[in-house]
N, C-alpha and C. Protein backbone atom coordinates (compact mmCIF):
# COMPACT_ATOMS: atom_id res chain seq x y z
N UNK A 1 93.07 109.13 96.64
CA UNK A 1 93.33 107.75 96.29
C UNK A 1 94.84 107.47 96.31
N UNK A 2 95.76 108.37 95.88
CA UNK A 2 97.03 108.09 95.82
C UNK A 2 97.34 108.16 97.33
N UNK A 3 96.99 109.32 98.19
CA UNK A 3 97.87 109.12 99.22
C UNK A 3 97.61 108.09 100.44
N UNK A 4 96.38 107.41 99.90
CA UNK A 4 96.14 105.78 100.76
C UNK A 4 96.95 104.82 100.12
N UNK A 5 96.98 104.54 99.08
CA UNK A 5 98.33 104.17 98.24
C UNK A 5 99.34 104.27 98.37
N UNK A 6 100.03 105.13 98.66
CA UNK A 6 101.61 105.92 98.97
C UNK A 6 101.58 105.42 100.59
N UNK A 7 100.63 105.76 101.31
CA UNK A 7 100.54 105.30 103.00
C UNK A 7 101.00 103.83 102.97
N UNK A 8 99.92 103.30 102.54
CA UNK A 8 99.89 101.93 102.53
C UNK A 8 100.70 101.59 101.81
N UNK A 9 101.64 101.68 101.09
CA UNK A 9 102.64 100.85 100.41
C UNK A 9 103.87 101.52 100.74
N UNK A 10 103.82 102.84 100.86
CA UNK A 10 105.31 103.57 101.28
C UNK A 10 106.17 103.99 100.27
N UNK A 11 105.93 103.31 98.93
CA UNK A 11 106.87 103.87 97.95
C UNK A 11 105.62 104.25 96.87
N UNK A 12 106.63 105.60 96.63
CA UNK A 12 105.25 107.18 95.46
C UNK A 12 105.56 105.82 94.26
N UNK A 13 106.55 105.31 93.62
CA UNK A 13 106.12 104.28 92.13
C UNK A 13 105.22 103.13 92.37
N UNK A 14 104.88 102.81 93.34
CA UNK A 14 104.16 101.19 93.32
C UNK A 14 103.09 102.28 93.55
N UNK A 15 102.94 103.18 94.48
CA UNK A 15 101.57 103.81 94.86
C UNK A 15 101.09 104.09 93.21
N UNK A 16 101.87 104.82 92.45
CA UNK A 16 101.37 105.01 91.34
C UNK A 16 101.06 103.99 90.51
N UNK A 17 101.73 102.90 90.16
CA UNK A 17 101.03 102.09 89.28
C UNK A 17 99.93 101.19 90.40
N UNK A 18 99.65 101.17 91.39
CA UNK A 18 98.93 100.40 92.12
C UNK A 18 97.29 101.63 91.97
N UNK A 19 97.32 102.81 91.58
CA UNK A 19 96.19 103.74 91.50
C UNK A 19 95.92 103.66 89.50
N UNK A 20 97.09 103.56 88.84
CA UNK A 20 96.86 103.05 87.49
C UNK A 20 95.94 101.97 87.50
N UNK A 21 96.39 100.65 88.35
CA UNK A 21 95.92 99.74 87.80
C UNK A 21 94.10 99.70 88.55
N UNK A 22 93.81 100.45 89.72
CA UNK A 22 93.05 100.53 89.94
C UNK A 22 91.97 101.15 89.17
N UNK A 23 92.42 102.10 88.45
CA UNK A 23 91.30 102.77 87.70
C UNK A 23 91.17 102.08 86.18
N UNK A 24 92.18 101.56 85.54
CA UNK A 24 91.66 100.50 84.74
C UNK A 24 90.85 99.30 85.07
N UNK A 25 91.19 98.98 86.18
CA UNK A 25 90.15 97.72 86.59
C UNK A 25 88.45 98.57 86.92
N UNK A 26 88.61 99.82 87.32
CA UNK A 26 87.26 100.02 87.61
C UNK A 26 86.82 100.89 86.57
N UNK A 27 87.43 101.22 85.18
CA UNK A 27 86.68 101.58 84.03
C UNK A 27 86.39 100.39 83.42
N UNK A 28 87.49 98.87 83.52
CA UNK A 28 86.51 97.89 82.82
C UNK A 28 86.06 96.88 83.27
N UNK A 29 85.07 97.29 84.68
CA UNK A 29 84.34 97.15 85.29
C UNK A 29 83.29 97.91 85.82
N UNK A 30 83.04 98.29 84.89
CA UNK A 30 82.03 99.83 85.54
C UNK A 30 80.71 99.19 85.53
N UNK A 31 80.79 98.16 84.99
CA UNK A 31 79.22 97.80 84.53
C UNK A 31 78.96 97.12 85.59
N UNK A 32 80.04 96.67 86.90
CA UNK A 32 79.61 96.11 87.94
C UNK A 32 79.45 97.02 89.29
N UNK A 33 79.59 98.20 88.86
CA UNK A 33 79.08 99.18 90.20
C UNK A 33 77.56 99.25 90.57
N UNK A 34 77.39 99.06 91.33
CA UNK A 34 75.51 98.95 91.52
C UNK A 34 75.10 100.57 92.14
N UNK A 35 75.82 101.39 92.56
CA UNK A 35 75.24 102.35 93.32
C UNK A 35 75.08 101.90 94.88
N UNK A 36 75.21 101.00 95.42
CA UNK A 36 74.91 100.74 96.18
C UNK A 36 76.08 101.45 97.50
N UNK A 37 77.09 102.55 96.84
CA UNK A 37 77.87 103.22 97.88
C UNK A 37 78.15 104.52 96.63
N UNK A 38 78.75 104.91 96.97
CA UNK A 38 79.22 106.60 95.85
C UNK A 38 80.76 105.90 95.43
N UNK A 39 80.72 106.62 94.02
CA UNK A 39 81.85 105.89 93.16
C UNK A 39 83.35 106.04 93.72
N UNK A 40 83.32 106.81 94.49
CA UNK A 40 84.74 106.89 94.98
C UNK A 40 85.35 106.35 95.86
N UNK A 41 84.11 105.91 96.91
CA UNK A 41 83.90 105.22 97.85
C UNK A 41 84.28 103.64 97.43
N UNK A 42 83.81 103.13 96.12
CA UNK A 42 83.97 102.23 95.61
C UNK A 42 85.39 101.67 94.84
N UNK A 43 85.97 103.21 94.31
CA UNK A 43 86.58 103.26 93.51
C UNK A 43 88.02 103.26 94.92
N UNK A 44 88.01 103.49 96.19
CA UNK A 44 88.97 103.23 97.21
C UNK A 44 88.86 102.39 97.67
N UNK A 45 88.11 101.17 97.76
CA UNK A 45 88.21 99.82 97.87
C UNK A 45 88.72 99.40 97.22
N UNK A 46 88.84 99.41 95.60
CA UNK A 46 89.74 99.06 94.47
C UNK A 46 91.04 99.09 95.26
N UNK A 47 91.48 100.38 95.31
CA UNK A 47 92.58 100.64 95.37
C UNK A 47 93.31 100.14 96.79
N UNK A 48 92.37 100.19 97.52
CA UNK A 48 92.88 99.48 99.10
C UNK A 48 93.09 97.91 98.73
N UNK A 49 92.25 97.35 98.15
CA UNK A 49 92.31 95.65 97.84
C UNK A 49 93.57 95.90 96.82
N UNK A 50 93.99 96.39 95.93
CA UNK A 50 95.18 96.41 95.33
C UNK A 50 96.50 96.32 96.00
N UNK A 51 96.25 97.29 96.87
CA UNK A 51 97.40 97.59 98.24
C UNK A 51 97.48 96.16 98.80
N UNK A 52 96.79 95.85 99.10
CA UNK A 52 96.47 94.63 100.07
C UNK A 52 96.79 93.52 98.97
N UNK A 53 97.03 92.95 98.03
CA UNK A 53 97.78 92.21 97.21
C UNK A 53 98.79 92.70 97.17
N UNK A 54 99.14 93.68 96.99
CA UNK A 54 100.50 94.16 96.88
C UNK A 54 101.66 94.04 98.20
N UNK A 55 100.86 94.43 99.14
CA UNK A 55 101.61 93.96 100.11
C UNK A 55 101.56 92.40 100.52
N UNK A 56 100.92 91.86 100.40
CA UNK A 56 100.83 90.17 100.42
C UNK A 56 101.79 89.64 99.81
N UNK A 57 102.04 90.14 98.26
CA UNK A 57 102.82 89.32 97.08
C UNK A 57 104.11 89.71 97.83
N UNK A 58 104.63 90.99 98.34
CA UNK A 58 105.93 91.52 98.40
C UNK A 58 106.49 91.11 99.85
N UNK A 59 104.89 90.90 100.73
CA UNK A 59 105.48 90.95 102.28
C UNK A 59 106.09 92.18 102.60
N UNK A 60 105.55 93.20 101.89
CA UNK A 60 105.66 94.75 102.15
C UNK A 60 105.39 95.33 103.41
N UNK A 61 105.60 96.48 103.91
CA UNK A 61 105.44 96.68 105.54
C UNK A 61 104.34 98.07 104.97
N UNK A 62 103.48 98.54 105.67
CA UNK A 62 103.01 99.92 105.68
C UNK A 62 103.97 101.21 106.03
N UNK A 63 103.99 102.10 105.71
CA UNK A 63 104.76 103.17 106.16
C UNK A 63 104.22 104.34 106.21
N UNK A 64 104.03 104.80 107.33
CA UNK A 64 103.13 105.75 107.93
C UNK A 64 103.95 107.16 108.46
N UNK A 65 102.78 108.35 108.50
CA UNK A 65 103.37 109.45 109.33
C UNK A 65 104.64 110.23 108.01
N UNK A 66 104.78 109.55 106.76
CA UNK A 66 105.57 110.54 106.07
C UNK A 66 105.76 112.55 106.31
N UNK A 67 104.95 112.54 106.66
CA UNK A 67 104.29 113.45 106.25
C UNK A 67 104.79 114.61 107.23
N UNK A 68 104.86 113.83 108.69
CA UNK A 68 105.23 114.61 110.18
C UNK A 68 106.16 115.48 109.65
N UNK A 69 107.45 115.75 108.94
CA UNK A 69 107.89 117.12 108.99
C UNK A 69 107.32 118.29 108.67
N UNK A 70 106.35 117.89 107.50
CA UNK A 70 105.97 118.99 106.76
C UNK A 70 104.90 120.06 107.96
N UNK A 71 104.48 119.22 109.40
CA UNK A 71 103.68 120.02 110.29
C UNK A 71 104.74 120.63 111.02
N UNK A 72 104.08 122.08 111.09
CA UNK A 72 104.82 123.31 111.51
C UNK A 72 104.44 124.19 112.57
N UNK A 73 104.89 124.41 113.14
CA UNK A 73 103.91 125.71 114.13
C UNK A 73 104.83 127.01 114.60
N UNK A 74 104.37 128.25 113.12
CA UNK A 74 105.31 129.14 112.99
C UNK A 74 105.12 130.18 113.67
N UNK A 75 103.98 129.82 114.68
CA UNK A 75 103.60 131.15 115.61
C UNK A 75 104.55 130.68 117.05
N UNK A 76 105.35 129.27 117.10
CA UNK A 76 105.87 128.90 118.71
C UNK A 76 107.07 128.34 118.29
N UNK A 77 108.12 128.80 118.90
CA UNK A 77 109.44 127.94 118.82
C UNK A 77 109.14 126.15 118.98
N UNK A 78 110.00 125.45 118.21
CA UNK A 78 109.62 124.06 119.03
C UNK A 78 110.40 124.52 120.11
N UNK A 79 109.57 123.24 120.93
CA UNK A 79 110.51 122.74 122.35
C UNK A 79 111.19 121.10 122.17
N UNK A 80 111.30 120.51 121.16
CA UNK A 80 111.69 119.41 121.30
C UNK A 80 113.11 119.20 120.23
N UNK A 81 113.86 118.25 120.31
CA UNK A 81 114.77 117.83 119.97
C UNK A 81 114.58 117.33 118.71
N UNK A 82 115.22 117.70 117.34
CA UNK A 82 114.57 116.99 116.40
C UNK A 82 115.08 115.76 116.16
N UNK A 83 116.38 115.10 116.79
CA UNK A 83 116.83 113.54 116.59
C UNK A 83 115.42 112.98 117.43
N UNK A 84 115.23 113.63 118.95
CA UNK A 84 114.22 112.91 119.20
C UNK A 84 113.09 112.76 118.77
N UNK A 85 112.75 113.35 118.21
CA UNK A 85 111.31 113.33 116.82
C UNK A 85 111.26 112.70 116.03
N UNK A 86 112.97 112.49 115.88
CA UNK A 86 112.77 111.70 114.27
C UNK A 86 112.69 110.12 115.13
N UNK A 87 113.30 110.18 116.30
CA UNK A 87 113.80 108.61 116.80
C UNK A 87 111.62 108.47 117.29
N UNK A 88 110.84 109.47 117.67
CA UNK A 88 109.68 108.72 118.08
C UNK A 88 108.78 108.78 116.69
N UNK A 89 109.01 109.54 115.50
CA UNK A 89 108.23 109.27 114.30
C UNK A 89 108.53 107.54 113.96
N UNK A 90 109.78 107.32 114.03
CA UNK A 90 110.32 106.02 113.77
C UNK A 90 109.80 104.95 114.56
N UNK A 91 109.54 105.28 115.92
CA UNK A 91 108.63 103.97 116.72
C UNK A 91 107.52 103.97 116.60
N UNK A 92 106.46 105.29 116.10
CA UNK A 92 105.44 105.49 115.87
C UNK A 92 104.94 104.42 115.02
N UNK A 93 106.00 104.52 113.88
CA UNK A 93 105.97 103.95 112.14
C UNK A 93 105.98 102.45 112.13
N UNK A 94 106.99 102.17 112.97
CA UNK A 94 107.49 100.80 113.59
C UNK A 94 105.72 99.50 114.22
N UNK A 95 105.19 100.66 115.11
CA UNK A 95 104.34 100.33 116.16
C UNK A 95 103.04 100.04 115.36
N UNK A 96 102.58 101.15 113.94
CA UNK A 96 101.60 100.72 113.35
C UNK A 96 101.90 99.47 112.00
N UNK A 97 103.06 99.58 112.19
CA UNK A 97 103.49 98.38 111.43
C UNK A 97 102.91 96.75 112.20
N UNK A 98 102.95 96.55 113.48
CA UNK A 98 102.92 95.89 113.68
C UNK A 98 101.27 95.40 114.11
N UNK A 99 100.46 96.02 114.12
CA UNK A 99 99.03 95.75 113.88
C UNK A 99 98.52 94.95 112.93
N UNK A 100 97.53 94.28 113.32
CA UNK A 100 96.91 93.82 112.04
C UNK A 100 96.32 94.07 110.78
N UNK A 101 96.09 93.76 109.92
CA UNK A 101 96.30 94.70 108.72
C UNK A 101 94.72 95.32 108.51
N UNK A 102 94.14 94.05 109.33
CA UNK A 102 92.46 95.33 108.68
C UNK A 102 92.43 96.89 110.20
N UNK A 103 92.51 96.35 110.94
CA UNK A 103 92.85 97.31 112.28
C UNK A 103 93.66 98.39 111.44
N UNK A 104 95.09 97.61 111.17
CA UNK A 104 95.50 99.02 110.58
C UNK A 104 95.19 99.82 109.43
N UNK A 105 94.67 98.78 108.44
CA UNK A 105 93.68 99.61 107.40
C UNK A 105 92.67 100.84 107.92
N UNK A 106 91.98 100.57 108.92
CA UNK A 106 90.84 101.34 109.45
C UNK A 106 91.60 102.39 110.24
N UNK A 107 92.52 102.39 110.63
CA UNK A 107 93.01 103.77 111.78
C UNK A 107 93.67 104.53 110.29
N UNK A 108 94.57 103.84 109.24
CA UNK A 108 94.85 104.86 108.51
C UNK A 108 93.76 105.65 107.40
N UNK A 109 92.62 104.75 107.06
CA UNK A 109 91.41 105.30 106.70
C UNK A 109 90.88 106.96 107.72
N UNK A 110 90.77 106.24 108.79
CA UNK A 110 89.93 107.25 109.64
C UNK A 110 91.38 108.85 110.17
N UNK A 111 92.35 108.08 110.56
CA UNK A 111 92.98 108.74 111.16
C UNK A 111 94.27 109.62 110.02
N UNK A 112 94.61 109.34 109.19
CA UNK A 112 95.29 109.62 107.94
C UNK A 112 94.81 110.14 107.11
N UNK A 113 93.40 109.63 106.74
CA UNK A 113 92.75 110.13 105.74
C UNK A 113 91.41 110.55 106.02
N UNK A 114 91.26 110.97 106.91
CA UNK A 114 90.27 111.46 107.25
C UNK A 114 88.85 111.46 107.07
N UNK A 115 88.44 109.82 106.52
CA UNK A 115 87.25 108.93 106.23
C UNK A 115 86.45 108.95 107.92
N UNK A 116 85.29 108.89 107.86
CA UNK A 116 84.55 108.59 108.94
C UNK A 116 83.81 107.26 108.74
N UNK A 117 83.71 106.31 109.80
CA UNK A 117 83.43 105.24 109.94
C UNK A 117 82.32 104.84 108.87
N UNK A 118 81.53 105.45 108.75
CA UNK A 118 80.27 105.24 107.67
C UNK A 118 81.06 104.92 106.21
N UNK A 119 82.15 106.11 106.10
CA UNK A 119 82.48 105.58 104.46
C UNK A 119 83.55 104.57 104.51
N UNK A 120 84.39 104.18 105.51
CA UNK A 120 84.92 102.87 105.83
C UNK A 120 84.95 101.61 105.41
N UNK A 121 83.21 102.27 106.02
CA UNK A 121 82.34 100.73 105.75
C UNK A 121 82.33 100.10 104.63
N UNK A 122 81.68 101.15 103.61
CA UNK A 122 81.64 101.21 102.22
C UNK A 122 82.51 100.98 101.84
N UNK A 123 84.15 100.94 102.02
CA UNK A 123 85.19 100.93 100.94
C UNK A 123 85.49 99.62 101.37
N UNK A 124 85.50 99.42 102.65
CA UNK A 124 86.19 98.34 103.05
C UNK A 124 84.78 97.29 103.02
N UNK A 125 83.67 97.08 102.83
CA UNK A 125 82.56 96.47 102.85
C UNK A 125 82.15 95.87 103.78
N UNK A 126 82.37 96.56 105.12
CA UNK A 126 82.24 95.91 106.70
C UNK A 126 81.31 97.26 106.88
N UNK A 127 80.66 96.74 108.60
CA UNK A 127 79.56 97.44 109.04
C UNK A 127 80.30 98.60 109.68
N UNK A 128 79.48 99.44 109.98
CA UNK A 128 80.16 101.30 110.74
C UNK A 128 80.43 100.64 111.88
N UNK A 129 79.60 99.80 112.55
CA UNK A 129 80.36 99.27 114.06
C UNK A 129 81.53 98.65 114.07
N UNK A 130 81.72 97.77 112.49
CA UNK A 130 83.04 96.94 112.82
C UNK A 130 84.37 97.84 112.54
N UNK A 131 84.06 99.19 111.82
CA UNK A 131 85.10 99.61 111.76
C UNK A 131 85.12 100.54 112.99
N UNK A 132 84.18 101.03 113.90
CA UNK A 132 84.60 101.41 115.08
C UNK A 132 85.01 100.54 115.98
N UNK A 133 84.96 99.53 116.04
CA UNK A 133 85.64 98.46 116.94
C UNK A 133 87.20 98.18 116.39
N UNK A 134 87.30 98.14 115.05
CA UNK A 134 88.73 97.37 114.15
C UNK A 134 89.45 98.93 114.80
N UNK A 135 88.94 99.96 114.88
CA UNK A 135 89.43 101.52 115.43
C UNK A 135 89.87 101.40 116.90
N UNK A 136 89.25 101.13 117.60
CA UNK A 136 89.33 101.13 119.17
C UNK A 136 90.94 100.26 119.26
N UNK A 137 90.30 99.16 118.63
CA UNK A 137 91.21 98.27 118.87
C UNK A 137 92.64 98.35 118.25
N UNK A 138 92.73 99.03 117.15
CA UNK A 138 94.11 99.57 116.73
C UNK A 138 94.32 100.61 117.80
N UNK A 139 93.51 101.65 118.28
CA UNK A 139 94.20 102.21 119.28
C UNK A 139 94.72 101.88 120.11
N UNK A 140 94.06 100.46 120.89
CA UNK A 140 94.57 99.99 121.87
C UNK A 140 95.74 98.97 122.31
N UNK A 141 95.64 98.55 120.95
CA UNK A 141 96.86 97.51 120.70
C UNK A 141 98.07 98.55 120.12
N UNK A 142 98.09 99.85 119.54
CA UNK A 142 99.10 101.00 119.11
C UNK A 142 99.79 101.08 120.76
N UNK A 143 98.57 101.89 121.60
CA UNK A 143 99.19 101.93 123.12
C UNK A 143 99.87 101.26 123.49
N UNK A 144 99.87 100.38 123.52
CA UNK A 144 100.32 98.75 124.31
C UNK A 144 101.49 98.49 123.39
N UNK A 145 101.58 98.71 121.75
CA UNK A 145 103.05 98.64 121.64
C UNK A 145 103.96 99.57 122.36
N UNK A 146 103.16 100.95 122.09
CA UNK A 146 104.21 101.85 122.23
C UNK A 146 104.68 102.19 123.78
N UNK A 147 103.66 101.40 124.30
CA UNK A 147 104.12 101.57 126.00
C UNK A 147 105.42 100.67 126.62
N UNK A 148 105.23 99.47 125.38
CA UNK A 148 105.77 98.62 126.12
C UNK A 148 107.02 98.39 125.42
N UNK A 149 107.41 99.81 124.22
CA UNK A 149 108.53 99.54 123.56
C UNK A 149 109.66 100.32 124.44
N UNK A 150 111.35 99.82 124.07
CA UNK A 150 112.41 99.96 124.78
C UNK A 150 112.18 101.50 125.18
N UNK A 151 112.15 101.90 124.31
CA UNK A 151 112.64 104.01 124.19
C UNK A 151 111.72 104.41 124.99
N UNK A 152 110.12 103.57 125.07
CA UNK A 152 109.53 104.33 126.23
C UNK A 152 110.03 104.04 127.78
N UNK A 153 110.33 102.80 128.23
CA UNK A 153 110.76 102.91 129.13
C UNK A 153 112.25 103.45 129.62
N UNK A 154 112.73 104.07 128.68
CA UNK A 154 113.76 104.81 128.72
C UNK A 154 113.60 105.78 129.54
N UNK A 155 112.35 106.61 129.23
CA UNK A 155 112.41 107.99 129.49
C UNK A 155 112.25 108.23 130.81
């Protein structure tokens, strides 16, 4: 729950009181869970619709991919440049910024956090098809930024 929080908002203090305030709203609201998805499932919709005010009120950006240094591969030298890593983590970050926000809700669900379309559905309260389509289509509109941004045609 926090690190869809922390994704989606980009800063660890708002992520944290934005997962506070989520779980007070859904202990005093418990009496409105029907079962009708598994509590956690429920209980990350909270917290995604929190995000999603939060970034509304602030005009906040998403900030994605934190995470890329911490992947390592200690069995192979890199082969790449790390300014240039840091300069394509940065267009990466840039590029899902600029998606729409349920599209990009659903690629960082599936692709970040490693939700499969079925529990998607459930958090986000849309059908398994619409979040494989809101998916496709962040992929395809991601491509199309990143194809058509300066640094790629650089290379």
């Amino acid at each position: 729950m926090y690190n869809v929080a922390l994704r989606m908002t980009g800063l660890a203090h708002i992520a944290e009181d934005i997962l506070q305030e989520a779980f007070t709203d859904a202990f005093s609201t418990l009496n409105k869970f029907r079962n009708e998805s598994t509590f956690g499932a429920w209980l990350k919709r909270i917290v995604v619709f929190k995000c999603y005010d939060y970034l509304n009120s602030k005009s906040a950006g998403f900030e994605f991919l934190d995470d890329m240094e911490r992947f390592d591969q200690p069995d192979q030298e890199p082969d790449f440049n790390e300014e240039e890593m840091a300069r394509e983590v940065k267009r990466i970050k840039e590029a899902v910024q600029l998606l729409p926000s349920g599209s990009r809700t659903v690629l960082t669900l599936y692709l970040f956090e490693g939700y499969d379309h079925e529990e998607i559905g459930q958090i986000l309260k849309i059908s398994e098809s619409t979040s494989k389509t809101q998916y496709m289509r962040a992929k395809q509109k991601l491509k199309e930024i990143l194809t058509q941004s300066p640094l790629h045609n650089e290379r």
